[in-house]
C-alpha atoms as a PDB file:
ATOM      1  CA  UNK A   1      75.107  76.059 130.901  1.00  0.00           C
ATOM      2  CA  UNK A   2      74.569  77.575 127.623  1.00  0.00           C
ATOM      3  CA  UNK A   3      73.071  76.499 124.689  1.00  0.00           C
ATOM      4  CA  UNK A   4      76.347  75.089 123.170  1.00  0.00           C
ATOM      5  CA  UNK A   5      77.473  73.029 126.659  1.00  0.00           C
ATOM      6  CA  UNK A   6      79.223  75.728 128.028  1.00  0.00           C
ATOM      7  CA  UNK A   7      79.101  76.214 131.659  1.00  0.00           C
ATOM      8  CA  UNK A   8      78.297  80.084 132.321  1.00  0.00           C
ATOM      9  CA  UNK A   9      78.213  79.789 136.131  1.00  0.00           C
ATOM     10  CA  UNK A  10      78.701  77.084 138.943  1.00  0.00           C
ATOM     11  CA  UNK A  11      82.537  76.606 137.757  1.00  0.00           C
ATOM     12  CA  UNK A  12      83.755  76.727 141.838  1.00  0.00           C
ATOM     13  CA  UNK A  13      80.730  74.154 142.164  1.00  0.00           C
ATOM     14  CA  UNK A  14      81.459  72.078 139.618  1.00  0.00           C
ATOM     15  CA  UNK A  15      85.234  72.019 141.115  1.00  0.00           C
ATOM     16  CA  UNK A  16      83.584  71.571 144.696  1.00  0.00           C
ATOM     17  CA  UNK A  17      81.362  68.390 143.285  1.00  0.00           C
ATOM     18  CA  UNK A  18      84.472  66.773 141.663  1.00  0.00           C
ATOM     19  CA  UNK A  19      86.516  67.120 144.967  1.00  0.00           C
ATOM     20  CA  UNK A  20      83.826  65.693 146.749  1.00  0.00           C
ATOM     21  CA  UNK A  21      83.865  62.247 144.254  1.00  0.00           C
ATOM     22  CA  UNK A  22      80.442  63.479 142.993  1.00  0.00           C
ATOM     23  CA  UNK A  23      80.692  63.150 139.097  1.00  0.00           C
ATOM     24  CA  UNK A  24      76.863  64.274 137.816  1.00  0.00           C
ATOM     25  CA  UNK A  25      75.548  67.486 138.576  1.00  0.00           C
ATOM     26  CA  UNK A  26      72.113  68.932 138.024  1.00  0.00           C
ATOM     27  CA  UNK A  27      72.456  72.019 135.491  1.00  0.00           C
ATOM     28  CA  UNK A  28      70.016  75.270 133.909  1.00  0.00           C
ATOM     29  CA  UNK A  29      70.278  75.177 130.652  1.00  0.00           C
ATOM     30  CA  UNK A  30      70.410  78.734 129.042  1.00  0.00           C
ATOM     31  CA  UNK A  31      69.086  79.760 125.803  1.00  0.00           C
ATOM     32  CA  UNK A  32      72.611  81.556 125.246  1.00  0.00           C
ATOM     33  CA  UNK A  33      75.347  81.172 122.634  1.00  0.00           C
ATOM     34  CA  UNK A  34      77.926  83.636 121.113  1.00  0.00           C
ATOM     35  CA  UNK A  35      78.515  86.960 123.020  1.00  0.00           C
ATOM     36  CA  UNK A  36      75.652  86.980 124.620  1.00  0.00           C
ATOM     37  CA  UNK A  37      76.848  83.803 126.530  1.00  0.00           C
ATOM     38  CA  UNK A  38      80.258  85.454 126.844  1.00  0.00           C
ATOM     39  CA  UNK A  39      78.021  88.577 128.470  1.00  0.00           C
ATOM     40  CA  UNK A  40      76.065  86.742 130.960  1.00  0.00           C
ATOM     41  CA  UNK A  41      79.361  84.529 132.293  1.00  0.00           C
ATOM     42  CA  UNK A  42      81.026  88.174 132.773  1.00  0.00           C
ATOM     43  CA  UNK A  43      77.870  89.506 134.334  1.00  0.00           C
ATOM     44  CA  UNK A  44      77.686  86.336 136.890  1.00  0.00           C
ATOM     45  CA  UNK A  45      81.345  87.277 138.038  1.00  0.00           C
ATOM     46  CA  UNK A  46      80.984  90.672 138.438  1.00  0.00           C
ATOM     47  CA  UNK A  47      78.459  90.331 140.521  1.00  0.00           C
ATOM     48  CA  UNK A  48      80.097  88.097 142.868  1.00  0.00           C
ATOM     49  CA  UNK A  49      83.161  90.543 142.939  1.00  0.00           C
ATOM     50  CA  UNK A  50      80.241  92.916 144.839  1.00  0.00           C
ATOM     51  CA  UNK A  51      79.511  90.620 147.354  1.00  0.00           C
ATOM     52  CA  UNK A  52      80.672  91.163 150.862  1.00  0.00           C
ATOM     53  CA  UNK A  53      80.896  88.455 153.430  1.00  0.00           C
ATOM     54  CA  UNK A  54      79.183  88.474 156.758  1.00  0.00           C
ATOM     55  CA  UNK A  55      82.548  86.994 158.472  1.00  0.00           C
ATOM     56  CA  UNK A  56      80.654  86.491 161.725  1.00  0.00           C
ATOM     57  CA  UNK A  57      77.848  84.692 160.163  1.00  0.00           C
ATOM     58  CA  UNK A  58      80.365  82.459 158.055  1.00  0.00           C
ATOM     59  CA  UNK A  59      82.225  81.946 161.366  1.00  0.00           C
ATOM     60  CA  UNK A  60      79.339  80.329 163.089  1.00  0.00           C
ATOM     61  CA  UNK A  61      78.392  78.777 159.836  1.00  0.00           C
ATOM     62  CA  UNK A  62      82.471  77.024 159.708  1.00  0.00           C
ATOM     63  CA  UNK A  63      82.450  76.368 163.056  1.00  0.00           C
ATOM     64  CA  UNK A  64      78.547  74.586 162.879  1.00  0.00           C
ATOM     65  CA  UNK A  65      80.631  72.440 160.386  1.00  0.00           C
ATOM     66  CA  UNK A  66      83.655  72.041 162.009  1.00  0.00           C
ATOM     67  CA  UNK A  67      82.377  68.404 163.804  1.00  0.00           C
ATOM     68  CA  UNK A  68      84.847  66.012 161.620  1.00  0.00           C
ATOM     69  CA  UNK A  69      82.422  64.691 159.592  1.00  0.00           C
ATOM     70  CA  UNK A  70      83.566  67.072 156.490  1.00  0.00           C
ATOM     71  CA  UNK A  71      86.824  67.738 155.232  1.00  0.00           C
ATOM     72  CA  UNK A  72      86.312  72.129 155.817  1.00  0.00           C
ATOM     73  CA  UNK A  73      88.231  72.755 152.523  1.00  0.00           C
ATOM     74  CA  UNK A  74      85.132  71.315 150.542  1.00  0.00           C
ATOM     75  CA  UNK A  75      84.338  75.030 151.611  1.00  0.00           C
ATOM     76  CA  UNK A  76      86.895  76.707 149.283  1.00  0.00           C
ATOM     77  CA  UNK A  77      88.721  78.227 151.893  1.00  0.00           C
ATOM     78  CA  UNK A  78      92.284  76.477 152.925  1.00  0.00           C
ATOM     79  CA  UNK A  79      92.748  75.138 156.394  1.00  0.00           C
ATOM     80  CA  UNK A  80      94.887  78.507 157.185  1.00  0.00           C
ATOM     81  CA  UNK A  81      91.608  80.487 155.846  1.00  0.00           C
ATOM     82  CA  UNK A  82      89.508  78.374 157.882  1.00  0.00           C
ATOM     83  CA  UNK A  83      91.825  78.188 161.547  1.00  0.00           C
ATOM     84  CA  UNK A  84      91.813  82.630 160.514  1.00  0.00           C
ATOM     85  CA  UNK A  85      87.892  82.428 160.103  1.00  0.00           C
ATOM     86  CA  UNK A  86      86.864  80.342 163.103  1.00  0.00           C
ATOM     87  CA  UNK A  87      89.471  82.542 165.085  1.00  0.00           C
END
């Protein structure tokens, strides 16, 4: 979060936590404000456009919580993603 109350990073989190029912989350408060701010949130998503998935490791991983205890789509994927995952 920056300096103003912005949130820089954590926005799929922050949607994850409110689907969940969870209404507080713990934040880092950044010293940023202005373009710098703006810098840093384009940073934090271009780094997460580099990142490749280890689709067997998130298999196990989906199917480790597949017990019916979650709802899987807390995940981010859709049940179609998921059933194509677990596959």
């Amino acid at each position: 979060m920056s300096a103003d109350g912005y949130i820089l990073a954590g926005h799929a989190r922050l949607k994850a936590a409110e689907k969940a029912g969870i209404s507080e989350v713990p934040v880092i408060y950044l010293p940023l404000e202005g373009e710098k701010a703006e810098a840093y949130l384009v940073a934090d998503n271009r780094l997460q456009d580099e990142t490749d998935w280890d689709y067997e490791k998130l298999k196990n991983l989906l199917q480790e919580l597949d017990t019916g205890e979650i709802d899987l789509e807390l995940t981010g994927f859709d049940m179609d993603e998921i059933e194509d995952l677990i596959a």
